[in-house]
C-alpha atoms as a PDB file:
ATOM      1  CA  UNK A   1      42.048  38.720  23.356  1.00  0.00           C
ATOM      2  CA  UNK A   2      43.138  37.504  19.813  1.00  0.00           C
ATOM      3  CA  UNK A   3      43.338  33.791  21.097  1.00  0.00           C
ATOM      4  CA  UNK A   4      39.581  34.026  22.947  1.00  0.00           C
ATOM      5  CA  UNK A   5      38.477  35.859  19.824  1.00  0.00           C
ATOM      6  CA  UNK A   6      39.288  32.482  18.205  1.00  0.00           C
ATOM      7  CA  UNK A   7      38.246  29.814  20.410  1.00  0.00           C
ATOM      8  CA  UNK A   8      34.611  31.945  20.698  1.00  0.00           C
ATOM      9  CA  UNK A   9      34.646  31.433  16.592  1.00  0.00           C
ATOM     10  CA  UNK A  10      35.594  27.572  17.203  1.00  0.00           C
ATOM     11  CA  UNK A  11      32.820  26.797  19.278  1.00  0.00           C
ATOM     12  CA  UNK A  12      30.391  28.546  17.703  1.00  0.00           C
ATOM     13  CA  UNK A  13      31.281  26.615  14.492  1.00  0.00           C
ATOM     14  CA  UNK A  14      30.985  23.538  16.656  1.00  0.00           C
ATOM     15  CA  UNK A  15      27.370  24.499  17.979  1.00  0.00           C
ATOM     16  CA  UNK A  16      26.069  24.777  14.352  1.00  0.00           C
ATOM     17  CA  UNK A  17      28.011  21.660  13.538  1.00  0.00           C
ATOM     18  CA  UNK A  18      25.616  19.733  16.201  1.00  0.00           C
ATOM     19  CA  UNK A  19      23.137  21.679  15.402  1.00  0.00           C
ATOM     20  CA  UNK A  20      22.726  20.563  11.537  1.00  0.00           C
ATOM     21  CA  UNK A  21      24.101  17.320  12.285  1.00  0.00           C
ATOM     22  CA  UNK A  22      21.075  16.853  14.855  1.00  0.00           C
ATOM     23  CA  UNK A  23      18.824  17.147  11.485  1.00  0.00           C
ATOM     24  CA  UNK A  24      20.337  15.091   9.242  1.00  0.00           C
ATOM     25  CA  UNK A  25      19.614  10.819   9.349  1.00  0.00           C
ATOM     26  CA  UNK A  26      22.066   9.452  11.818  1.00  0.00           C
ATOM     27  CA  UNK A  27      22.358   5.614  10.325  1.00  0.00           C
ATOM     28  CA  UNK A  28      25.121   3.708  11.661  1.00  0.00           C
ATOM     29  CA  UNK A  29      28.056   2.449   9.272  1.00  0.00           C
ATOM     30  CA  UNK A  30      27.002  -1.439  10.033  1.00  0.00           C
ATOM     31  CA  UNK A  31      23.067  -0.293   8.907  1.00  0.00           C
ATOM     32  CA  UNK A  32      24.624   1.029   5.318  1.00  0.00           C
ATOM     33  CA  UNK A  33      23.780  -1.467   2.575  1.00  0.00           C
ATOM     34  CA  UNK A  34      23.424  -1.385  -1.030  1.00  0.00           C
ATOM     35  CA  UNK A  35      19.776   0.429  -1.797  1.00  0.00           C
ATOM     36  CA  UNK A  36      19.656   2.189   1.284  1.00  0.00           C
ATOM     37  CA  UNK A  37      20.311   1.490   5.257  1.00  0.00           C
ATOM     38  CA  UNK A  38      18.757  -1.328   7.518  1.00  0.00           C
ATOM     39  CA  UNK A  39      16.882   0.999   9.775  1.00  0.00           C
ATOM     40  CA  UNK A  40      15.231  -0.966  12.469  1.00  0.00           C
ATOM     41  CA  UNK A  41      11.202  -0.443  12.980  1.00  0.00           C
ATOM     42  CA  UNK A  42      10.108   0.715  16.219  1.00  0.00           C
ATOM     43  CA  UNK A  43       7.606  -1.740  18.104  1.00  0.00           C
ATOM     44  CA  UNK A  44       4.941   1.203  18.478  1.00  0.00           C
ATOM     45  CA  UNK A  45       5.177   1.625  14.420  1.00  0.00           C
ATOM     46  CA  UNK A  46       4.678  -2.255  13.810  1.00  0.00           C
ATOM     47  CA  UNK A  47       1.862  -2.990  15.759  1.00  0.00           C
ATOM     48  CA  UNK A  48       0.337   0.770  14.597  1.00  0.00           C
ATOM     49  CA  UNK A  49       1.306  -0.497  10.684  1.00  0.00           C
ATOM     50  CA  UNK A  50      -0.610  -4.319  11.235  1.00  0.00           C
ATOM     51  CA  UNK A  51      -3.393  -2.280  13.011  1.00  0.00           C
ATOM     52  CA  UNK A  52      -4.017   0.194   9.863  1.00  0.00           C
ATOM     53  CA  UNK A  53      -3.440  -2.571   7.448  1.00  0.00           C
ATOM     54  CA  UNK A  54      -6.167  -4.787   9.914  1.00  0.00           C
ATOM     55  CA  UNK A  55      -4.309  -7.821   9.603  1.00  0.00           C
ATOM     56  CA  UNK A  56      -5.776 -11.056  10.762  1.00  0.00           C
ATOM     57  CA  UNK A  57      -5.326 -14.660  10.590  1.00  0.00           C
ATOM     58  CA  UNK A  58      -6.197 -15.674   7.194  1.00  0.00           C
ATOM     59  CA  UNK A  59      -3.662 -12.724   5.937  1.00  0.00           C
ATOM     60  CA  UNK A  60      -0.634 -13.518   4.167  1.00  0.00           C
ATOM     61  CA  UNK A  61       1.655 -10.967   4.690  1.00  0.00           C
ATOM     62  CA  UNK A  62       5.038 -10.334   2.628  1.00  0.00           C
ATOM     63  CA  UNK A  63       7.302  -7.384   4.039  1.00  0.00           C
ATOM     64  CA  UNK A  64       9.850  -6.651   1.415  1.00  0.00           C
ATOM     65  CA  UNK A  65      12.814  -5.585   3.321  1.00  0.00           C
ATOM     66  CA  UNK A  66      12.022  -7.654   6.341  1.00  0.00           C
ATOM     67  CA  UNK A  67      15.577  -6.473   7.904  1.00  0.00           C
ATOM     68  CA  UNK A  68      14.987  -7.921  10.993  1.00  0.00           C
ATOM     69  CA  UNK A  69      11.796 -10.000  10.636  1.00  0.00           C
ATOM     70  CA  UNK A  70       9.949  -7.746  13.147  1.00  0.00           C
ATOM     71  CA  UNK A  71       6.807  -7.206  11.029  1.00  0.00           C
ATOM     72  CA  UNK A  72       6.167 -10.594   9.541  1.00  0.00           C
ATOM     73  CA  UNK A  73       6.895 -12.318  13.017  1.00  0.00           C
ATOM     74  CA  UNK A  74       5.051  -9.712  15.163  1.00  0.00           C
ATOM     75  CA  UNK A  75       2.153 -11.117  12.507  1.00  0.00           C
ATOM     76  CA  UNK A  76       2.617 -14.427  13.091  1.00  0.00           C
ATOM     77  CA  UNK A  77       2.904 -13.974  16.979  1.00  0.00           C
ATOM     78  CA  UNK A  78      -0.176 -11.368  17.785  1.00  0.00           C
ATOM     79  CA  UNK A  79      -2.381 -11.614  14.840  1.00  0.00           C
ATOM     80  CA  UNK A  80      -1.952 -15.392  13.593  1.00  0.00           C
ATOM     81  CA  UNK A  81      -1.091 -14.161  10.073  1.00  0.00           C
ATOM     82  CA  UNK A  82       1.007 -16.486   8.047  1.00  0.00           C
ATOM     83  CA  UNK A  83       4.124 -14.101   6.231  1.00  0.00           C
ATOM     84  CA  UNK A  84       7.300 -13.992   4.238  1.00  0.00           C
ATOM     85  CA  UNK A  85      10.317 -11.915   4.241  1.00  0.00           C
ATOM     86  CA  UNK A  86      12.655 -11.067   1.580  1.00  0.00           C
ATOM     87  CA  UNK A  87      15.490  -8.922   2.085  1.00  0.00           C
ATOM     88  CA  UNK A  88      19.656  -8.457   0.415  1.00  0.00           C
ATOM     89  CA  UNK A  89      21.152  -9.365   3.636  1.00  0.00           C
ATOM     90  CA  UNK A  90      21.817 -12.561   4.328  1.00  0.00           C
ATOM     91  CA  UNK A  91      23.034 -12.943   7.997  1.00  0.00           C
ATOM     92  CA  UNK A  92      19.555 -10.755   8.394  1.00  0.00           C
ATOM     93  CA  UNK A  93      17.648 -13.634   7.227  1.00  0.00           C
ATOM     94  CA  UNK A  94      19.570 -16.059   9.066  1.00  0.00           C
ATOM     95  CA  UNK A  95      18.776 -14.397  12.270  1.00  0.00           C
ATOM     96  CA  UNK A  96      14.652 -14.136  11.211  1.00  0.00           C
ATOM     97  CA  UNK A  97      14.633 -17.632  10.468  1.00  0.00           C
ATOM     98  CA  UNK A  98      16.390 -18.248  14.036  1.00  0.00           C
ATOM     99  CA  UNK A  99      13.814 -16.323  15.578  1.00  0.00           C
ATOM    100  CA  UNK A 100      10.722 -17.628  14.014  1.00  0.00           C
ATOM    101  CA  UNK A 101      11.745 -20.828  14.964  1.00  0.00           C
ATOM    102  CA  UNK A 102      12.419 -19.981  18.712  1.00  0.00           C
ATOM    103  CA  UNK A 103       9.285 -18.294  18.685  1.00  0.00           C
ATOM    104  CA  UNK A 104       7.559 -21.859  17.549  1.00  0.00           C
ATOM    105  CA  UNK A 105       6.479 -19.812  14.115  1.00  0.00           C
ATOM    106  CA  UNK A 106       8.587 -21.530  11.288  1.00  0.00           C
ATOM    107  CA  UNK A 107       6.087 -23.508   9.962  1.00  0.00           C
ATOM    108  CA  UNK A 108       3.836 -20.161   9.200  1.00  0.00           C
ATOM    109  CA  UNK A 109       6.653 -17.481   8.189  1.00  0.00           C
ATOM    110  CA  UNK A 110       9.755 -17.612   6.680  1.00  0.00           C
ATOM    111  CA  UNK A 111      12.708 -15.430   5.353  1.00  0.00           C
ATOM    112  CA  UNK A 112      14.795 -15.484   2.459  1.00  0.00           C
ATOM    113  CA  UNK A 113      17.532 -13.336   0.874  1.00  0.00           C
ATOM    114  CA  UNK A 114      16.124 -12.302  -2.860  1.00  0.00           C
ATOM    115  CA  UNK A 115      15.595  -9.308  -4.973  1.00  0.00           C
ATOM    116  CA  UNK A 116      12.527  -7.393  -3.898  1.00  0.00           C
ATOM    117  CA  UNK A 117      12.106  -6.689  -7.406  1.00  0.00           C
ATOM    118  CA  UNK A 118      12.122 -10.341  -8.379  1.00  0.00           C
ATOM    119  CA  UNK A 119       9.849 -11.214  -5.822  1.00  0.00           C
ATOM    120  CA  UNK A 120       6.695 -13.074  -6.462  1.00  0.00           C
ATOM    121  CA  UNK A 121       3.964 -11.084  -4.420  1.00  0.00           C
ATOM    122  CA  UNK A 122       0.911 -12.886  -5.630  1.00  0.00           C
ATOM    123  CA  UNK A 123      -0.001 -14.495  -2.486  1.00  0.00           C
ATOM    124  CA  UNK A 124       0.368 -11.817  -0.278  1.00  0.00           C
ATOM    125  CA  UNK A 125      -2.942 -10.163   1.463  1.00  0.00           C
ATOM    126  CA  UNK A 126      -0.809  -7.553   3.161  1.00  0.00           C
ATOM    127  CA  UNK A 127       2.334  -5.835   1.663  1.00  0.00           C
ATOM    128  CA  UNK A 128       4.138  -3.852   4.091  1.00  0.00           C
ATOM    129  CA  UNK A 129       7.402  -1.661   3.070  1.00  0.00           C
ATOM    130  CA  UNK A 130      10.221   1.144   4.907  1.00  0.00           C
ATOM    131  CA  UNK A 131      12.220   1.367   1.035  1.00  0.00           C
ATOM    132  CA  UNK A 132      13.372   4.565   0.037  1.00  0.00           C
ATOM    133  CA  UNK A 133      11.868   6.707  -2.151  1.00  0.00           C
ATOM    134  CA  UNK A 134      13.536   5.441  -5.012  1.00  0.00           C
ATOM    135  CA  UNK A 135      12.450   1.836  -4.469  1.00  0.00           C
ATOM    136  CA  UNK A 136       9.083   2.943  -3.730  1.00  0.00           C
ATOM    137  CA  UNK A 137       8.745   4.667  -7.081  1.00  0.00           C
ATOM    138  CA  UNK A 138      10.727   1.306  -8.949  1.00  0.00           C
ATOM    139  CA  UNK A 139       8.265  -1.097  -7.113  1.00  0.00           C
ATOM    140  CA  UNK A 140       5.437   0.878  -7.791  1.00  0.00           C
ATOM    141  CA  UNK A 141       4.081  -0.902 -10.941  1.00  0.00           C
ATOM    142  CA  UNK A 142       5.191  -4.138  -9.397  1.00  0.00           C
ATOM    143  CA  UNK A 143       2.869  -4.592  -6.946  1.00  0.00           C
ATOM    144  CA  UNK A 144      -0.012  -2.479  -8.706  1.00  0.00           C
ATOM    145  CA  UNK A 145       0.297  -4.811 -11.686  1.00  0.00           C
ATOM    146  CA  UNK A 146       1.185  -8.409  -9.435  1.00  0.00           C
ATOM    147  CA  UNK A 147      -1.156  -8.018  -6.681  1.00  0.00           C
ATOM    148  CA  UNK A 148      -4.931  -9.266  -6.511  1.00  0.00           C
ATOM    149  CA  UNK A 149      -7.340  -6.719  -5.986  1.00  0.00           C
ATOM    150  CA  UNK A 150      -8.593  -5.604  -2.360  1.00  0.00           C
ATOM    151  CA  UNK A 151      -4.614  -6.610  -1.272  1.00  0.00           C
ATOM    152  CA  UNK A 152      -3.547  -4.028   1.305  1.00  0.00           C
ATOM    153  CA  UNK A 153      -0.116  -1.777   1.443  1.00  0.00           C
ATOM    154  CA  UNK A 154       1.236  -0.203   4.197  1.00  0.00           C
ATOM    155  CA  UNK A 155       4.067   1.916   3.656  1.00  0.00           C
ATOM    156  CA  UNK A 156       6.603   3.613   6.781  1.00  0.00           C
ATOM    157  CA  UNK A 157       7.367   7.309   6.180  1.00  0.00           C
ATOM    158  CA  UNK A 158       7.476   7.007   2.133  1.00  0.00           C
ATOM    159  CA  UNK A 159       4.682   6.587  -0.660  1.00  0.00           C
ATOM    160  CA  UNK A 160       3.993   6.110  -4.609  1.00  0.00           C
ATOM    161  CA  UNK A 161       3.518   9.600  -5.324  1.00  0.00           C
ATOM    162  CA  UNK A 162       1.352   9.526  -8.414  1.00  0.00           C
ATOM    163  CA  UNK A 163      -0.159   6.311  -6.927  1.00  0.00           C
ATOM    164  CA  UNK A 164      -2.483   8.448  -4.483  1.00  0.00           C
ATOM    165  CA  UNK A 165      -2.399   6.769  -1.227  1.00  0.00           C
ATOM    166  CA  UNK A 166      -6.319   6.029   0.289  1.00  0.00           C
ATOM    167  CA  UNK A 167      -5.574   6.595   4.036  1.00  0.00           C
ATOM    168  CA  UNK A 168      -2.482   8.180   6.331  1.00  0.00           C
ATOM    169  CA  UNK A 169      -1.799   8.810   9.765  1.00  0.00           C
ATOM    170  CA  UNK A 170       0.925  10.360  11.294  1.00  0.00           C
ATOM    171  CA  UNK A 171       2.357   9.796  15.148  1.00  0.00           C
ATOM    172  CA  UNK A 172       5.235  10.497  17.511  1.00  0.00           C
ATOM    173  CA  UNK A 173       7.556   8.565  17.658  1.00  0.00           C
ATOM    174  CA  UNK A 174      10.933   9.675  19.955  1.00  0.00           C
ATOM    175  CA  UNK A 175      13.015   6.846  19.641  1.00  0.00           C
ATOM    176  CA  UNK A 176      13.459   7.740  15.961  1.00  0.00           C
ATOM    177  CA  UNK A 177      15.265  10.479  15.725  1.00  0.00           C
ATOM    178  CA  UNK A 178      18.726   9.029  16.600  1.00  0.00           C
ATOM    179  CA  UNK A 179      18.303   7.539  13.428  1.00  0.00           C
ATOM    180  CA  UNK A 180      16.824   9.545  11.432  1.00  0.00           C
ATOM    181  CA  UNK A 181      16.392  12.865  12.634  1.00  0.00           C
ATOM    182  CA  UNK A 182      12.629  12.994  12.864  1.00  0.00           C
ATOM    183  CA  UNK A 183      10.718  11.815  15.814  1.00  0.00           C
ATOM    184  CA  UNK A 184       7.547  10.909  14.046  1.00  0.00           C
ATOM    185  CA  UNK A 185       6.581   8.622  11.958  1.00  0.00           C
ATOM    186  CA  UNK A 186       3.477   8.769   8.732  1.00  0.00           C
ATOM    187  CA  UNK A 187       2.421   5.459   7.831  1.00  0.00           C
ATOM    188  CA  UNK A 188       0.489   5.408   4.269  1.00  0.00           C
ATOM    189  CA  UNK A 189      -2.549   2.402   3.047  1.00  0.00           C
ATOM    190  CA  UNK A 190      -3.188   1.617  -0.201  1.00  0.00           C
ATOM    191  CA  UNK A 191      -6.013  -0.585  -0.724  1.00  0.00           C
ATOM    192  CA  UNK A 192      -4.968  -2.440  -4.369  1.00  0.00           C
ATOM    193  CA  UNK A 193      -8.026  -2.050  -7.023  1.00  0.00           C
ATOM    194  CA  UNK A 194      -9.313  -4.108  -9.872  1.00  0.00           C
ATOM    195  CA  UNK A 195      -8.172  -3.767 -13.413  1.00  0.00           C
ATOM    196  CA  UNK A 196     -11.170  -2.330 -14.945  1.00  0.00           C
ATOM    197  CA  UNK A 197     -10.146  -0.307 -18.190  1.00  0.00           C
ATOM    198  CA  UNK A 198     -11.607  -0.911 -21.614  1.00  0.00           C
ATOM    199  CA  UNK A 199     -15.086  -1.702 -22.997  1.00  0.00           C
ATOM    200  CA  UNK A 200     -17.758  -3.571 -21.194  1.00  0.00           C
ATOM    201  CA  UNK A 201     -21.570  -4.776 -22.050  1.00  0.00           C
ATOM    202  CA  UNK A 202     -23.496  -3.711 -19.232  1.00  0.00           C
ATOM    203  CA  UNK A 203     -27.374  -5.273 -19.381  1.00  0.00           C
ATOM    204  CA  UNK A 204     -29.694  -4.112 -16.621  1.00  0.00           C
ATOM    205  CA  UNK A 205     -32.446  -6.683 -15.979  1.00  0.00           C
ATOM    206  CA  UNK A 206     -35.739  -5.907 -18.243  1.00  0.00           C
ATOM    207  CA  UNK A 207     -33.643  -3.073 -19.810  1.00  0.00           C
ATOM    208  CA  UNK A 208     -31.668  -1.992 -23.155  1.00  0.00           C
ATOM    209  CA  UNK A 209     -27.977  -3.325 -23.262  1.00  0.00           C
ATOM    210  CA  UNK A 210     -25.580  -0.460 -22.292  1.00  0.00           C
ATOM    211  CA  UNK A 211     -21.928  -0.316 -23.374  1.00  0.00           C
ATOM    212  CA  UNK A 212     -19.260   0.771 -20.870  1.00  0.00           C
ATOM    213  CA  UNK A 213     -16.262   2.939 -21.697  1.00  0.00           C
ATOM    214  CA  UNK A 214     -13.674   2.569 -18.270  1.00  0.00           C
ATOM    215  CA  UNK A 215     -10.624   4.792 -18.034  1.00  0.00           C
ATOM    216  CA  UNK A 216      -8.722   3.865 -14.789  1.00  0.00           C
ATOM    217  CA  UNK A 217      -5.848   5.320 -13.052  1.00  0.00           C
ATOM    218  CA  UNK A 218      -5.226   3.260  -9.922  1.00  0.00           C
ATOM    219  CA  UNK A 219      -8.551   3.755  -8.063  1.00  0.00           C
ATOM    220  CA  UNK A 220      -9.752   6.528  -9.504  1.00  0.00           C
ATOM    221  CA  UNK A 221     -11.815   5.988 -12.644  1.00  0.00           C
ATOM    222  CA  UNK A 222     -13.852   7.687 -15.447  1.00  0.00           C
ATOM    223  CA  UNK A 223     -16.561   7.009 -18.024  1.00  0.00           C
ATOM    224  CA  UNK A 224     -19.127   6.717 -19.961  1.00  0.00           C
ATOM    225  CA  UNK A 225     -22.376   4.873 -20.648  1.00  0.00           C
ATOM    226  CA  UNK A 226     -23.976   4.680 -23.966  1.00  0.00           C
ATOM    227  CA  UNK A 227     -27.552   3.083 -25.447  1.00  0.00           C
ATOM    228  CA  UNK A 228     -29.498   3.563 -28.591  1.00  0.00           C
ATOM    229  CA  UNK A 229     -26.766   6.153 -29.822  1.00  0.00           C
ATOM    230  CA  UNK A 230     -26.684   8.163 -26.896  1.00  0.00           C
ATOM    231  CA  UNK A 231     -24.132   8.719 -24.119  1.00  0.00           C
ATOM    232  CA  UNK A 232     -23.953   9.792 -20.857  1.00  0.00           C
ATOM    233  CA  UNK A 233     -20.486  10.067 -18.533  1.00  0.00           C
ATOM    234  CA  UNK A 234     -20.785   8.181 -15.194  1.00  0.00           C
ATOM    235  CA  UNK A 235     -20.882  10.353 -12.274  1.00  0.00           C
ATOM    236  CA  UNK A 236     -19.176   9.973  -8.670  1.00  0.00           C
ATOM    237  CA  UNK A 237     -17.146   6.819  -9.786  1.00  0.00           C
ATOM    238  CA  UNK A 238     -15.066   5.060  -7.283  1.00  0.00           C
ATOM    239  CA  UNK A 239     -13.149   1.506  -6.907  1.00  0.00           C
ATOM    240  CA  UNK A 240     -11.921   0.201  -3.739  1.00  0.00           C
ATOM    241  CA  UNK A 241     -10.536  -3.502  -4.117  1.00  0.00           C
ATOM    242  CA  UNK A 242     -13.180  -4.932  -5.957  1.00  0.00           C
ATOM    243  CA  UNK A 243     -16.239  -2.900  -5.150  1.00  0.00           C
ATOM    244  CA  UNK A 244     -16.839  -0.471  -7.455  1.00  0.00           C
ATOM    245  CA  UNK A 245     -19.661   2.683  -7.913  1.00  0.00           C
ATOM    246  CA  UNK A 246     -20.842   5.477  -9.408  1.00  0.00           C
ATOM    247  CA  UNK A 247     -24.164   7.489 -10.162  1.00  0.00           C
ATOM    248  CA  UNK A 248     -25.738   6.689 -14.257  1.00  0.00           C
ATOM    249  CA  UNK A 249     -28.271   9.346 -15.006  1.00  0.00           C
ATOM    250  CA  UNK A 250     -30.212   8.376 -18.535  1.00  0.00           C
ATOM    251  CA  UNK A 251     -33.833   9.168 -19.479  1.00  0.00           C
ATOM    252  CA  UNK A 252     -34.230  11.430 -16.252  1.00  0.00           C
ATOM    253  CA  UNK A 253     -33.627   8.660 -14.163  1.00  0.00           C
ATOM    254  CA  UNK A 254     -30.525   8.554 -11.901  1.00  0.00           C
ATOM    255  CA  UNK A 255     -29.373   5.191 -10.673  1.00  0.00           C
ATOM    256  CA  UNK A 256     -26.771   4.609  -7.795  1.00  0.00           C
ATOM    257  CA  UNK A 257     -24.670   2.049  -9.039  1.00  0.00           C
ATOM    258  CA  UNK A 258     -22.723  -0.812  -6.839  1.00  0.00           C
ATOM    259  CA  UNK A 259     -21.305  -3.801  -7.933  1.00  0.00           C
ATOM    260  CA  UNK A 260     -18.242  -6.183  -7.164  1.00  0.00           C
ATOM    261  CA  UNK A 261     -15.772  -7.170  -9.875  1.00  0.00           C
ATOM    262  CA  UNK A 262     -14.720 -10.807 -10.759  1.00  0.00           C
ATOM    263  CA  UNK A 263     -12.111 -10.930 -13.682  1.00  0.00           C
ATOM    264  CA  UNK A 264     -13.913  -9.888 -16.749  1.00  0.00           C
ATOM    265  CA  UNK A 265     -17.353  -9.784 -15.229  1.00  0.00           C
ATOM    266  CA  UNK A 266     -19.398  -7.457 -12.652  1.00  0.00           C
ATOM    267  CA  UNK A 267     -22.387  -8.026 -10.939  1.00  0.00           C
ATOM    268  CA  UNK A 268     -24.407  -5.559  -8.560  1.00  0.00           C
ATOM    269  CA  UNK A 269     -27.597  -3.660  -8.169  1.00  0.00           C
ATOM    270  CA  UNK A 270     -28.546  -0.369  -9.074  1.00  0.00           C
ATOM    271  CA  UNK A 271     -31.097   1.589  -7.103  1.00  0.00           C
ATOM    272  CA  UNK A 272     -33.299   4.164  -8.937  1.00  0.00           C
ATOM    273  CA  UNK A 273     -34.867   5.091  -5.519  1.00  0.00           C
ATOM    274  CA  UNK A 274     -38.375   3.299  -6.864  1.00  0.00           C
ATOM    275  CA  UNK A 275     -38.810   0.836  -4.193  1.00  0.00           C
ATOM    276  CA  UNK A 276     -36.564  -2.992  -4.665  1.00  0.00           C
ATOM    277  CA  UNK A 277     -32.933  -2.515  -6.575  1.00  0.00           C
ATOM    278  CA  UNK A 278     -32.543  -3.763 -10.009  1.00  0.00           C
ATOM    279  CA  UNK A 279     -29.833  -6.184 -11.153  1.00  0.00           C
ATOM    280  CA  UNK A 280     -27.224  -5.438 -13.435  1.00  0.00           C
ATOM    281  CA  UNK A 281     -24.491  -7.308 -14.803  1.00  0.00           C
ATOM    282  CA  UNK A 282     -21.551  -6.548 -16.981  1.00  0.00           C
ATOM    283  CA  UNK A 283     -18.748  -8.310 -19.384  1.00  0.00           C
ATOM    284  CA  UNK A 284     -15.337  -7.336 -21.588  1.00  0.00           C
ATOM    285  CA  UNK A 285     -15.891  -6.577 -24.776  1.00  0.00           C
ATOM    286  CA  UNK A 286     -13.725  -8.636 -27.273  1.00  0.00           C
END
């Protein structure tokens, strides 16, 4: 009885040995690298990440921890996109730039072994990541700082936290959870805005001169508006990319702003609900 007592105990530490183990991210010793494991990317969550991101021929897209190449040469192959890979492991790359040029695609993609941190992302259109949290949080003020305005970012399973993400959609996905122990997968878009903050001169056609105060926090924004000594805060604002909007209500009028921003300059219309939009234009302030 004593010796059954003890192999009942045994395997019932064994079940809840599978059982947590079943939880917890299975990565294989040959995926473990230096700032996290090579995970491959499913096909399904690929195609579903170039579909949310809309990618399209005249997109550049860089994938910073290409791994495999998948994303950038599922671009190039399907969509037409041109693309660039950067990733630590070297015999990684070799094997992307292999492939790209089997699949007839080296003269529009192309991998290299760099620092995602050191990087330049300028170019890209599209940005597409699977980093760890860690990195996400490190690259964070990268790419919010580096990239031009209306540049999309998709991100697999992790996002910028404080950087609030403008879309999300979550799917199954089976063939993950060898890996990683969840068989889903949450893809995140983040839709990179213009650097408004600071003063503007804002000059509505046939009106007063207006000054602009812009506080900005990614794509949210706040403000105010102020003429002839009187202010009023801007209601409803929003940026996406480059097109930015908000409601202006001064001497009982309220005027639906929209405009698109260039640099240091803005141009749009703003409709007072009168009949034919009026023009409006706006600059820095030294």
């Amino acid at each position: 009885m004593e010796i059954l007592r003890k192999a009942v105990v045994v395997l019932g530490m064994l079940w809840v040995c599978a059982a947590v183990a079943q939880k917890q991210p299975n990565v294989p010793p040959e995926y473990e690298r230096e700032g996290g494991p090579y995970v491959p990317t499913p096909n399904v969550v690929v195609e579903r990440m170039l579909g949310m991101a809309n990618v399209g021929e005249r997109d550049h897209v860089i994938d910073l921890g290409s791994g495999d190449g998948i994303i950038v040469l599922t671009a190039a192959h399907q969509r037409k996109s041109s693309g660039y890979g950067v990733d630590i492991d070297e015999e990684l790359i070799r094997l992307s730039n292999l492939r790209a040029k089997s699949l007839g695609l080296s003269g529009r993609v192309r991998f290299e072994a760099r620092d995602i941190f050191k990087t330049d992302v300028s170019k890209a259109t599209v940005v597409t990541l699977y980093l760890l949290p860690e990195f996400m949080q490190r690259l964070r003020p990268k790419l919010f700082n580096e990239l031009q305005p209306g540049t999309r970012i998709v991100s697999h399973d992790y996002h910028f936290e404080e950087w609030q993400h403008d879309a999300q959609t979550s799917f199954e996905v089976p063939e993950k959870e060898l890996v990683t122990g969840v068989p889903s997968a949450t893809l995140y878009l983040w839709i990179v805005p213009a650097k408004i903050s600071g003063a503007w001169r804002m000059q509505l056609d046939g009106n007063a001169e207006y000054r602009l105060t812009l506080q900005q926090r990614y794509q949210n924004f706040e403000g105010t508006a102020e003429v002839k000594g009187r202010q009023a805060a801007l209601i409803s604002p929003k940026i996406n990319g480059k097109d930015i909007r908000f409601v202006l209500v001064h001497d009982n009028r309220r005027g639906e702003f929209s405009g698109r921003v260039e640099g240091d300059r803005i141009e749009g219309t703003v409709d007072y609900g009168e009949g034919k939009p009026v023009r409006w234009r706006a600059s820095r302030s030294s």
